[in-house]
N, C-alpha and C. Protein backbone atom coordinates (compact mmCIF):
# COMPACT_ATOMS: atom_id res chain seq x y z
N UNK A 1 80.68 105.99 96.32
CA UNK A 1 81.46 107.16 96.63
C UNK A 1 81.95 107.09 98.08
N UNK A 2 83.00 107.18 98.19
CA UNK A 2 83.89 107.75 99.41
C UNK A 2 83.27 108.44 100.23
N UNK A 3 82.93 108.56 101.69
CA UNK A 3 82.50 109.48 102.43
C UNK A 3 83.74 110.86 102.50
N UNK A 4 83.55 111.70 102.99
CA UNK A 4 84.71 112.70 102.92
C UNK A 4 85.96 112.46 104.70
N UNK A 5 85.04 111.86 105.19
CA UNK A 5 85.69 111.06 106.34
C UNK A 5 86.68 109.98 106.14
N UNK A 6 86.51 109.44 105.21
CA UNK A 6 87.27 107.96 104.50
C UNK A 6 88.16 108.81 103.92
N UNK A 7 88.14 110.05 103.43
CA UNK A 7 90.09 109.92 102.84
C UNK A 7 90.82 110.63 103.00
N UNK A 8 91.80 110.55 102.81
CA UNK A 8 93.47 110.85 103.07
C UNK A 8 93.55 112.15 101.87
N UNK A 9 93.20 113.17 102.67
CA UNK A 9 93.35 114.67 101.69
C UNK A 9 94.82 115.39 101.83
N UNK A 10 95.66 115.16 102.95
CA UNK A 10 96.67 115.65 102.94
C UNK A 10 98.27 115.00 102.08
N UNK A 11 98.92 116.13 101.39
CA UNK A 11 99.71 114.95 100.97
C UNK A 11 101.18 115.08 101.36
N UNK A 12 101.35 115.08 102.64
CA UNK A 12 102.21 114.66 103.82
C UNK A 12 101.54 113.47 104.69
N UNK A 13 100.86 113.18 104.57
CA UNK A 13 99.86 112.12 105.59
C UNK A 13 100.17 110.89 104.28
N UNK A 14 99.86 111.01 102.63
CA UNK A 14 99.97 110.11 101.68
C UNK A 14 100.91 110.16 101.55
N UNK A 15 102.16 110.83 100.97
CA UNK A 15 104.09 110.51 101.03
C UNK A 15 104.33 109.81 102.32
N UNK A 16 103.72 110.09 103.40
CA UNK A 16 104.08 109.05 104.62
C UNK A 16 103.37 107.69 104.73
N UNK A 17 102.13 107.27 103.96
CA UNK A 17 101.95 106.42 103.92
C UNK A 17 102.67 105.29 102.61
N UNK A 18 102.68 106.30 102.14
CA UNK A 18 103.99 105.49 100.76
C UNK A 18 105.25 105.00 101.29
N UNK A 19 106.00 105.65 101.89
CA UNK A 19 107.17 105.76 102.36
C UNK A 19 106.98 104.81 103.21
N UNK A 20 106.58 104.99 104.12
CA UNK A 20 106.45 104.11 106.00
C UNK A 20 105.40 102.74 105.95
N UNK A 21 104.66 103.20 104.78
CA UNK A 21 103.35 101.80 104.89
C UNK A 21 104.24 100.19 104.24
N UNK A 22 102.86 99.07 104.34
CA UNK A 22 103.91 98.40 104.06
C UNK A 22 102.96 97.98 102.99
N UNK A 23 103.95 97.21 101.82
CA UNK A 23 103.04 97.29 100.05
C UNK A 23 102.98 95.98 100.27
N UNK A 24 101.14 95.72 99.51
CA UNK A 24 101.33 94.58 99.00
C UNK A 24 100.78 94.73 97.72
N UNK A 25 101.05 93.69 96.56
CA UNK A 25 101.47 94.03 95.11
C UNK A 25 100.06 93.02 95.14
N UNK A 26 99.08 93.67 93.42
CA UNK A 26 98.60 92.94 92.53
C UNK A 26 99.48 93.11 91.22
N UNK A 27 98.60 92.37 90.01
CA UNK A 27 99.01 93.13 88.88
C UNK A 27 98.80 94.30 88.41
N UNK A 28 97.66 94.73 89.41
CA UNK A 28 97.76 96.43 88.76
C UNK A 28 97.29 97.43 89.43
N UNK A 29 97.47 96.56 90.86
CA UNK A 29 97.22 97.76 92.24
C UNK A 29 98.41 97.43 92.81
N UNK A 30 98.80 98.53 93.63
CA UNK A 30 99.74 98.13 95.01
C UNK A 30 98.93 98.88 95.76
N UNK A 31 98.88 98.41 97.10
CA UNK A 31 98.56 99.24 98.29
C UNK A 31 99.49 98.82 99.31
N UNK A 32 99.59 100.25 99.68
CA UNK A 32 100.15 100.61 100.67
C UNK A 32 99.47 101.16 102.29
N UNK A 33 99.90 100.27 103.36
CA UNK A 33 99.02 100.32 104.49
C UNK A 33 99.78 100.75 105.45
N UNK A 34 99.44 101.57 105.87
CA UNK A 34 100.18 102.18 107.72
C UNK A 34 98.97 102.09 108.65
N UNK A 35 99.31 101.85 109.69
CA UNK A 35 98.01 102.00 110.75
C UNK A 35 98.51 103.46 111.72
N UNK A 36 97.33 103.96 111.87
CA UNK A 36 97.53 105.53 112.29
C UNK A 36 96.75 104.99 113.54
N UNK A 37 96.60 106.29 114.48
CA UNK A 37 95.87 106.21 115.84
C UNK A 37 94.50 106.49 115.40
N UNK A 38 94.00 106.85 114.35
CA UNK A 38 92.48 107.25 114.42
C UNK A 38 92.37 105.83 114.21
N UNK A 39 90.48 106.04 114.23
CA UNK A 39 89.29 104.59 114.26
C UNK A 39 89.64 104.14 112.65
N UNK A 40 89.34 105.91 112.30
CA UNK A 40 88.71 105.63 111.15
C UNK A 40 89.82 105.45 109.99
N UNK A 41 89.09 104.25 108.95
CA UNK A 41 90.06 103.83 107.79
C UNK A 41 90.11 104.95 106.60
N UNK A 42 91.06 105.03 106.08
CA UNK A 42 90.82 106.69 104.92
C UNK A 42 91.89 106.05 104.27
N UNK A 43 91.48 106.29 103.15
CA UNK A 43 92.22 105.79 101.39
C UNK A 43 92.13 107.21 100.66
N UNK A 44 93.23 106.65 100.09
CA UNK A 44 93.65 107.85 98.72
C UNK A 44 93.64 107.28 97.46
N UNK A 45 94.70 107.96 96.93
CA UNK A 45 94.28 107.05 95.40
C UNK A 45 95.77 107.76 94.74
N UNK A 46 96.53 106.89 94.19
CA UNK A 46 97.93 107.75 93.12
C UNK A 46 97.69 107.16 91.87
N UNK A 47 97.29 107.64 91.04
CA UNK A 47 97.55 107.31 89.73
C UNK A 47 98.14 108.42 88.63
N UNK A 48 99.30 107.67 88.42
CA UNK A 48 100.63 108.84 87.57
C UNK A 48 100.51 108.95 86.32
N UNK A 49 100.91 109.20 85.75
CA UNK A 49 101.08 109.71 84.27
C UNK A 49 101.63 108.41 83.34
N UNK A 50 101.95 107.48 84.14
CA UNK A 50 102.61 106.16 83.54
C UNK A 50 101.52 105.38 83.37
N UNK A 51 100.18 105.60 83.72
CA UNK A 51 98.69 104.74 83.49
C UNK A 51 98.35 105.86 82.47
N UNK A 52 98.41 106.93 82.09
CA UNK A 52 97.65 107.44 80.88
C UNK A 52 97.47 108.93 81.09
N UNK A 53 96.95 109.21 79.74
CA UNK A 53 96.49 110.92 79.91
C UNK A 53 95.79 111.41 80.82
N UNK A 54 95.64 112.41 81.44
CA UNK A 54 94.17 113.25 82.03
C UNK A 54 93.11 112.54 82.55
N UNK A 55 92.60 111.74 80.80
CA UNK A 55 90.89 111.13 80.79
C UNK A 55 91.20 109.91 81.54
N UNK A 56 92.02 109.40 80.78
CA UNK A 56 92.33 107.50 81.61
C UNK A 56 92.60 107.51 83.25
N UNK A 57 93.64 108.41 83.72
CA UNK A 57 93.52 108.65 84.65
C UNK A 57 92.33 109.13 85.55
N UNK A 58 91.94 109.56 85.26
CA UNK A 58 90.53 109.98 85.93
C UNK A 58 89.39 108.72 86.02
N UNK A 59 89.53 108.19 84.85
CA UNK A 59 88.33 106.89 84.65
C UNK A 59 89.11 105.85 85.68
N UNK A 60 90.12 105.56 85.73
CA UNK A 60 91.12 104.36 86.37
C UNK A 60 90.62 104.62 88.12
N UNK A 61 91.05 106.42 88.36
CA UNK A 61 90.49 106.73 89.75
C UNK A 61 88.94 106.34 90.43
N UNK A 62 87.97 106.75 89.31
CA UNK A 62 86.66 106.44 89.77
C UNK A 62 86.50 105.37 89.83
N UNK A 63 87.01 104.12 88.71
CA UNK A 63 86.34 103.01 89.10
C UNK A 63 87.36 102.44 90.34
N UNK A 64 88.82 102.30 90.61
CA UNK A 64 89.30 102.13 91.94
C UNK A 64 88.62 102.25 93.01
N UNK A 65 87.77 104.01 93.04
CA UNK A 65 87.14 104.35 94.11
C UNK A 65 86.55 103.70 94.24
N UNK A 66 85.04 102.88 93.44
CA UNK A 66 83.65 102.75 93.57
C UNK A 66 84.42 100.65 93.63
N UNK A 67 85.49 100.64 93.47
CA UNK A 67 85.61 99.63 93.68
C UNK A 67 85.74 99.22 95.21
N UNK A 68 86.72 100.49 95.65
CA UNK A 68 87.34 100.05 97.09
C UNK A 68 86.17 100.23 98.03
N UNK A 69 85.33 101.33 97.90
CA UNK A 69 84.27 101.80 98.98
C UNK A 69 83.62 100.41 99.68
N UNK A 70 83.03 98.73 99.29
CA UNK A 70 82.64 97.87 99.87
C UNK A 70 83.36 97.70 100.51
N UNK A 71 84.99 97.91 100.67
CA UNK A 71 86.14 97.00 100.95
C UNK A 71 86.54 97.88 102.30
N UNK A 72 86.00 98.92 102.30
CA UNK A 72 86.56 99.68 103.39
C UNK A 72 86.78 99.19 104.71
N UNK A 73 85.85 98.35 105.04
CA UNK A 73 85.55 97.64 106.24
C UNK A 73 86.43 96.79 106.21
N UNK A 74 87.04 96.37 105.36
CA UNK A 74 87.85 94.94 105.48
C UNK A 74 89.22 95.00 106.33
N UNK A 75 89.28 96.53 105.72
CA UNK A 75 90.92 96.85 106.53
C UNK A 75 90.83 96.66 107.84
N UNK A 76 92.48 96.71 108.70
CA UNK A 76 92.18 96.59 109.98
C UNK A 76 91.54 98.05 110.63
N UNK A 77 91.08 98.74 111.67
CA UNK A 77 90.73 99.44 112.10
C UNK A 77 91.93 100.57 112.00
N UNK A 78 91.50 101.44 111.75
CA UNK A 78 92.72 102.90 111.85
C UNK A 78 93.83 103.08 110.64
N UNK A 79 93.27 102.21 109.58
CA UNK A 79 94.23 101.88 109.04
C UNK A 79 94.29 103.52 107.49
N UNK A 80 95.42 103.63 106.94
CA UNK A 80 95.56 105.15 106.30
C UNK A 80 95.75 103.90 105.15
N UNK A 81 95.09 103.82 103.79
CA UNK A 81 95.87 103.48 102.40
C UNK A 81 96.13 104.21 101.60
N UNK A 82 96.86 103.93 100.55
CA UNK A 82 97.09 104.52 99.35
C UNK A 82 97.26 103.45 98.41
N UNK A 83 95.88 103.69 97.42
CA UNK A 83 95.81 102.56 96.55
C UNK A 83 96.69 103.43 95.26
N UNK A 84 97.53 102.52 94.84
CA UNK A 84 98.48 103.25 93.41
C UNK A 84 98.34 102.36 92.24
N UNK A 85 97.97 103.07 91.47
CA UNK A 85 97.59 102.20 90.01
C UNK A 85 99.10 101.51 89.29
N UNK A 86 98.61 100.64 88.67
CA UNK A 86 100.00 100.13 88.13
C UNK A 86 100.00 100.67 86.35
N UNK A 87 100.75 100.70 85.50
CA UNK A 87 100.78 101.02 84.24
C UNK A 87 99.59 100.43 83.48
N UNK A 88 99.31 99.30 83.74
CA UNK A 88 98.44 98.03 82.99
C UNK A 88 96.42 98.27 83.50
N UNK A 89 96.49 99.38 84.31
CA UNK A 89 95.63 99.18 85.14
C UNK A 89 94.45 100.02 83.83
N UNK A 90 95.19 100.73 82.97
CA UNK A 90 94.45 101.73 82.04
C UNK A 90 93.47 100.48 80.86
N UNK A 91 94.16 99.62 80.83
CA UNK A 91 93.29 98.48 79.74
C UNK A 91 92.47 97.81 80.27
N UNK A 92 92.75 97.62 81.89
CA UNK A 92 91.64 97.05 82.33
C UNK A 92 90.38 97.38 82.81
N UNK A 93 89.39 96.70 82.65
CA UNK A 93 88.20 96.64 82.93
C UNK A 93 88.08 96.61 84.57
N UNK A 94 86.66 97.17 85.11
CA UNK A 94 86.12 97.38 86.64
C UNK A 94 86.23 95.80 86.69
N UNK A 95 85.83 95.04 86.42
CA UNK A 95 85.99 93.31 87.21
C UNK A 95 87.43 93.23 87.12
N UNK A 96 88.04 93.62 86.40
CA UNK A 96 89.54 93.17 86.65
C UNK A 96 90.27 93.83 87.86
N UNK A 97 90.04 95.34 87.89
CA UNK A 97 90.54 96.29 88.82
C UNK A 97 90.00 95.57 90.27
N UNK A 98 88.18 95.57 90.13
CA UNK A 98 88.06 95.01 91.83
C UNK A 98 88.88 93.35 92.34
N UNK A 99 89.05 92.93 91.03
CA UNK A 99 89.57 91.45 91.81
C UNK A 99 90.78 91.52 92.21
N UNK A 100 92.07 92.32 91.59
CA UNK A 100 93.02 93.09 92.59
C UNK A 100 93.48 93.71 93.44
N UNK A 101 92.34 94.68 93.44
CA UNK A 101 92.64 94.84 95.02
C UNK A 101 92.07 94.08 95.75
N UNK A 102 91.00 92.81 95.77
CA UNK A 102 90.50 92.31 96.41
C UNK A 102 91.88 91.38 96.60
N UNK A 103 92.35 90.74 96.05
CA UNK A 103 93.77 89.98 96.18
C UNK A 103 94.49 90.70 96.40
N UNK A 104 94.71 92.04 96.29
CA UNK A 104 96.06 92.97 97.45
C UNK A 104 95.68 92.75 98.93
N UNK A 105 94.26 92.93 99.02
CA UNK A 105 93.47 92.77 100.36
C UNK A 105 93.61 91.57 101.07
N UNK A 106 93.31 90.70 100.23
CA UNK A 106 93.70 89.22 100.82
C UNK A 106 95.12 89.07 101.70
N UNK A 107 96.02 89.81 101.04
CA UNK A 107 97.30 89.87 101.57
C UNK A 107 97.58 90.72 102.54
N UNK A 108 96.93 92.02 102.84
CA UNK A 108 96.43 92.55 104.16
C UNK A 108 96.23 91.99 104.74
N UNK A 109 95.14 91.36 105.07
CA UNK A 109 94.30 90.26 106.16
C UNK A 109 95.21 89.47 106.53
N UNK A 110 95.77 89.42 105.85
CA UNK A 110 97.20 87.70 106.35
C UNK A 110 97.57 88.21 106.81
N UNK A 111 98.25 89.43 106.74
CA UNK A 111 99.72 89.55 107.22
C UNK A 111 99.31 90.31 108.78
């Protein structure tokens, strides 16, 4: 679980990280990264109506979450995300979901 410090509750702070951040693509994550002036790293989460009903959506969010929480550290310092589910993300399984964003991440770190 997310500390309540780690995320991005406002959603003018997340439309600006969509908008202004810069994406890098899996098959069934994109994240989107802006670096803000705080220390601290804080993630959100978008998953639309194009990944599934209500329930799917909700299951897709938790395991994202409990996926990203190790990964928090990885980002650069100060950094705001918004992890956004892709359509495909509803069939997949938690090993599939963490190895994408772990390869969206990879592409963070590079760049």
């Amino acid at each position: 679980m997310l500390p309540a410090s780690a995320r991005l509750r406002k959603s003018s702070e997340i439309s600006a990280v969509m908008k202004s951040g810069t994406r890098f693509s899996a098959k069934l994550v994109v994240l989107h990264v802006a670096q803000s002036s705080s220390e601290q790293t804080k993630v959100a989460f978008a998953v639309g109506k194009n990944v599934g009903n209500s329930v799917v959506r909700h299951k897709v969010t938790r395991q994202l979450r409990h996926a990203i929480s190790p990964l928090i550290n990885a980002f650069p310092a100060g950094s705001h995300v918004v992890v956004r589910a892709l359509p495909g993300a509803s069939q997949a399984d938690f090993t599939q979901l963490s190895e994408n964003l772990k390869f969206a991440l990879s592409k963070v770190t590079k760049s």
